[in-house]
Protein backbone atom coordinates (compact mmCIF):
# COMPACT_ATOMS: atom_id res chain seq x y z
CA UNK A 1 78.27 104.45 129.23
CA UNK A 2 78.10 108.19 129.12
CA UNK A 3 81.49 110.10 128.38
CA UNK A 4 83.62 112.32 130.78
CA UNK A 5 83.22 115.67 130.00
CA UNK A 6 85.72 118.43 130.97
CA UNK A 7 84.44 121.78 131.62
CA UNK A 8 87.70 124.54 130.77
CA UNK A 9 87.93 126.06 134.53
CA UNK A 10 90.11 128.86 133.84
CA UNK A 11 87.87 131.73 133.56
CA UNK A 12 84.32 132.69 131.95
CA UNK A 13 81.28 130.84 132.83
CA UNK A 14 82.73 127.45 133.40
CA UNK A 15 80.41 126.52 136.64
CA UNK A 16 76.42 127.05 134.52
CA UNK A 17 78.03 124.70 131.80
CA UNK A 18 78.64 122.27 134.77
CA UNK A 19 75.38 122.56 136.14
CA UNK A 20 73.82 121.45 133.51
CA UNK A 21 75.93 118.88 132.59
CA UNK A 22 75.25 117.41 136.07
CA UNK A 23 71.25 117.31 135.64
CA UNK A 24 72.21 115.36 132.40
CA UNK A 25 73.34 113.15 134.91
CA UNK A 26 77.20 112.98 132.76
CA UNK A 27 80.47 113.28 135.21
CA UNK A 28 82.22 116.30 134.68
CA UNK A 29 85.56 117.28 135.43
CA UNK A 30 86.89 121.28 135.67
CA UNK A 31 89.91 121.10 133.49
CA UNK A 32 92.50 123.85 134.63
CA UNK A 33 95.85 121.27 133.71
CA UNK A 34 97.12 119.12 131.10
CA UNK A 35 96.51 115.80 133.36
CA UNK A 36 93.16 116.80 134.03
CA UNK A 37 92.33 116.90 129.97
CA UNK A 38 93.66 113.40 129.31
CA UNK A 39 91.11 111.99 131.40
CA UNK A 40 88.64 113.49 129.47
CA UNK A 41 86.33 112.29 126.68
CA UNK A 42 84.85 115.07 125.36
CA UNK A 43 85.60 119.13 126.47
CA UNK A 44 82.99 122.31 126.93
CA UNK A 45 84.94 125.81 126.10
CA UNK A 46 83.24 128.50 128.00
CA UNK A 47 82.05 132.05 127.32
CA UNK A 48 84.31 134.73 129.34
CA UNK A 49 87.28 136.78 127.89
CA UNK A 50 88.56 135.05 124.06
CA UNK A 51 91.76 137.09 125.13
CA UNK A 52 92.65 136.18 128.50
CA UNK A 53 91.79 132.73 128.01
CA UNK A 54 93.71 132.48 125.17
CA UNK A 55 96.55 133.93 127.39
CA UNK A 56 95.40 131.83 130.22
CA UNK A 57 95.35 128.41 127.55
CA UNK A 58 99.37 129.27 127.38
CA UNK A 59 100.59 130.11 130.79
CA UNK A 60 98.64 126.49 132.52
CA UNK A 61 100.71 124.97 129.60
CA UNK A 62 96.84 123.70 128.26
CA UNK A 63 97.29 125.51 124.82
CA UNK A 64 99.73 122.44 122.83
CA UNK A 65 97.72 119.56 125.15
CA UNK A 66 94.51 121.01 123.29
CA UNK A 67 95.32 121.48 119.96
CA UNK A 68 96.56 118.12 120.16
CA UNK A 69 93.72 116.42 121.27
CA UNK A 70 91.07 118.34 119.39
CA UNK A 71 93.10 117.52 116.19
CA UNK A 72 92.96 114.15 117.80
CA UNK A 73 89.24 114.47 117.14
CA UNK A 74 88.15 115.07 120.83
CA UNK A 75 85.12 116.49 120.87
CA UNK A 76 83.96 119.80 122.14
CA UNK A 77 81.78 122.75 122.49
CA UNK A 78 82.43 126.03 122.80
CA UNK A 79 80.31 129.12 123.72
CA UNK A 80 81.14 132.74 123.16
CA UNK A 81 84.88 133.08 123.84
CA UNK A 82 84.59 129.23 123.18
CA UNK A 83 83.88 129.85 119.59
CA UNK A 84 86.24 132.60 118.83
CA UNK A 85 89.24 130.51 120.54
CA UNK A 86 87.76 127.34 118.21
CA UNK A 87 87.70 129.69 115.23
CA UNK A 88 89.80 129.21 111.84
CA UNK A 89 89.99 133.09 111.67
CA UNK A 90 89.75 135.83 114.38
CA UNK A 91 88.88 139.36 112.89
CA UNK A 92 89.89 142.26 115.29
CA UNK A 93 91.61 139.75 117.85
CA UNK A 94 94.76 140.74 119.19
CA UNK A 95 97.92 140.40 117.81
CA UNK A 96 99.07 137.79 120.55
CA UNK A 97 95.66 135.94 120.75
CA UNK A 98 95.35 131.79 120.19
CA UNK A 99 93.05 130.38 117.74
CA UNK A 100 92.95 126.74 117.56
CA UNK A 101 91.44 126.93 113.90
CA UNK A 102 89.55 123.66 114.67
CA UNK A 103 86.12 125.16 112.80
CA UNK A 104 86.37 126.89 109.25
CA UNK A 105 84.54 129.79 110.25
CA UNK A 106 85.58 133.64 110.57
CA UNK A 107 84.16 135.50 113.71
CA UNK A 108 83.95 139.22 114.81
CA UNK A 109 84.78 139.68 118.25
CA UNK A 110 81.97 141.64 120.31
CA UNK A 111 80.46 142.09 117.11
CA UNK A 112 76.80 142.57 118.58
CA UNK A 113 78.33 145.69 120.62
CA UNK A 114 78.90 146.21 124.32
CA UNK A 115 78.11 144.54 127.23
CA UNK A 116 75.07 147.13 127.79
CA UNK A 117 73.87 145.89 124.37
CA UNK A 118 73.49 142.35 125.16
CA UNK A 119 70.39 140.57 124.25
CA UNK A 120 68.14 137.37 124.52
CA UNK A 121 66.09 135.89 121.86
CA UNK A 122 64.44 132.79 120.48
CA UNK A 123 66.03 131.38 117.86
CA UNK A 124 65.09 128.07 115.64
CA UNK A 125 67.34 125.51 115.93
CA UNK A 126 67.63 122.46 113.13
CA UNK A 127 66.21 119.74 115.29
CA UNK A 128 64.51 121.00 117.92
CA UNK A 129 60.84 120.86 118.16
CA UNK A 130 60.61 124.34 119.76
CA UNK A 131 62.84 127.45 119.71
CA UNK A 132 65.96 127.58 121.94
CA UNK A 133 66.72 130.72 124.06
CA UNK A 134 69.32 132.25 123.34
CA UNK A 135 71.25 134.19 125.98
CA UNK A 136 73.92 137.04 123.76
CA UNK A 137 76.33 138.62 126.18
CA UNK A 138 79.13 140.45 123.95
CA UNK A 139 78.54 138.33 121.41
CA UNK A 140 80.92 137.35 118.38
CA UNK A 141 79.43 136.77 114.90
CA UNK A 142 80.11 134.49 111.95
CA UNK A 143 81.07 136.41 108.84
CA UNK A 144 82.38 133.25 107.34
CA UNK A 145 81.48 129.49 107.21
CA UNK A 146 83.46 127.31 105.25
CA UNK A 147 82.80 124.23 103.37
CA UNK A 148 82.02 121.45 105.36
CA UNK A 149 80.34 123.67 108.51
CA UNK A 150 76.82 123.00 109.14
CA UNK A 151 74.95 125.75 109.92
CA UNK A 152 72.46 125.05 112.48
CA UNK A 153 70.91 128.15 113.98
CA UNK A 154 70.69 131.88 113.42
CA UNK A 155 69.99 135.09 114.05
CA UNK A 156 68.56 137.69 111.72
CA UNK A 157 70.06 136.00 108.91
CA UNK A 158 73.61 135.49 110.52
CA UNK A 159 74.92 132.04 111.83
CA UNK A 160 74.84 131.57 115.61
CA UNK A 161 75.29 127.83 116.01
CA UNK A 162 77.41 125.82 114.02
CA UNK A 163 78.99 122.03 113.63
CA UNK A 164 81.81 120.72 112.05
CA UNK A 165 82.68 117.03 113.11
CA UNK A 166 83.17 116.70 116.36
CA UNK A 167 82.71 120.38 117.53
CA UNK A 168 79.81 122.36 118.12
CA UNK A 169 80.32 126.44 118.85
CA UNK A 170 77.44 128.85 119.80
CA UNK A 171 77.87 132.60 119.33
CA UNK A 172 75.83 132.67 122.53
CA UNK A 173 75.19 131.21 125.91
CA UNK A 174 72.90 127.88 126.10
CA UNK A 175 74.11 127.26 130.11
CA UNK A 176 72.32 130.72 130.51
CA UNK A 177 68.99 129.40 129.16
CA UNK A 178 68.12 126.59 131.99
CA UNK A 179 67.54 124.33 128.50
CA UNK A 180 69.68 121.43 128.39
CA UNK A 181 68.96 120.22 124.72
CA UNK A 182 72.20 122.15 123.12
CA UNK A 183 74.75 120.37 125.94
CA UNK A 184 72.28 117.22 125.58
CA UNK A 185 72.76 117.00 121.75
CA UNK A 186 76.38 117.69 122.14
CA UNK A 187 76.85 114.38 123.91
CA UNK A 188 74.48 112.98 121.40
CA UNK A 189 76.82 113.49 118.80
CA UNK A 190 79.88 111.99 120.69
């Protein structure tokens, strides 16, 4: 039986993340309440804004429901904002900004530069026959990964995909790609 996956509906790019999910023929649920993520099996964190989400994870009263069930060894994937709200350490974040510390990495927010300087590339990923591309938009980077993280893609040397347990985080944005093997090896791992 394939799992229920919640897509966080609150902002960013929730809908492309859904769409794929879909043609991997999995039920997915938009998750914008606490009810709604208890019915879930397994939750996709969305590029968009790390600091109105964040803000946006504590006004729908989502923010304690999450870290409890990610702690509770739920697992997830987050893209983008995803991975900076999933990070153990934020640098340049705001003062008032979330981090559910769930992966022992550090990331730089916007790190690759403006939305102007956004790219797409190729990039090798461990396990995949033939490169994956990869869609930056704003991007954050990994300056740190801690014991225990798996590295399993980058990009000129830094990490841009990474696993620890349960969670997955991209620094970019598979759903952008039309390739389905990052969400499809996400429920793999379940």
């Amino acid at each position: 039986m394939k799992p229920r996956v919640g897509v966080l509906a609150l902002q960013g790019g929730f809908a492309a993340h859904a769409a794929i999910l879909h043609r991997l023929d999995v039920r997915v649920d938009e998750i914008r309440t606490a009810e709604q993520l208890a019915a879930v099996d397994a939750l996709v964190m969305p590029g968009g804004e790390s600091t109105t989400m964040s803000m946006l994870l504590e006004r729908s009263g989502l923010l304690e429901p999450l870290a409890e069930r990610l702690d509770g060894g739920m697992g997830v994937l987050g893209t983008c904002a995803g991975m900076i709200l999933l990070a153990a350490e934020v640098v340049d974040g705001r003062a008032d900004q979330h981090s559910l510390g769930l992966v022992d990495i550090t990331v730089r927010r916007n790190a690759y530069g403006t939305q102007i300087e956004s790219f797409e590339a190729d990039i090798a990923v461990y396990g995949f026959e033939t490169p994956f591309h990869a869609v930056f938009i704003r991007a954050p980077a990994v300056e740190r990964v801690g014991p225990g993280v798996e590295v399993l893609a980058r990009h000129e040397g830094r990490p841009v995909l990474c696993r620890s347990g349960r969670a997955t985080v991209a620094a970019f944005h598979p759903e952008l790609s039309g390739d389905g093997r990052l969400h499809a090896r996400f429920l793999d791992d379940l």
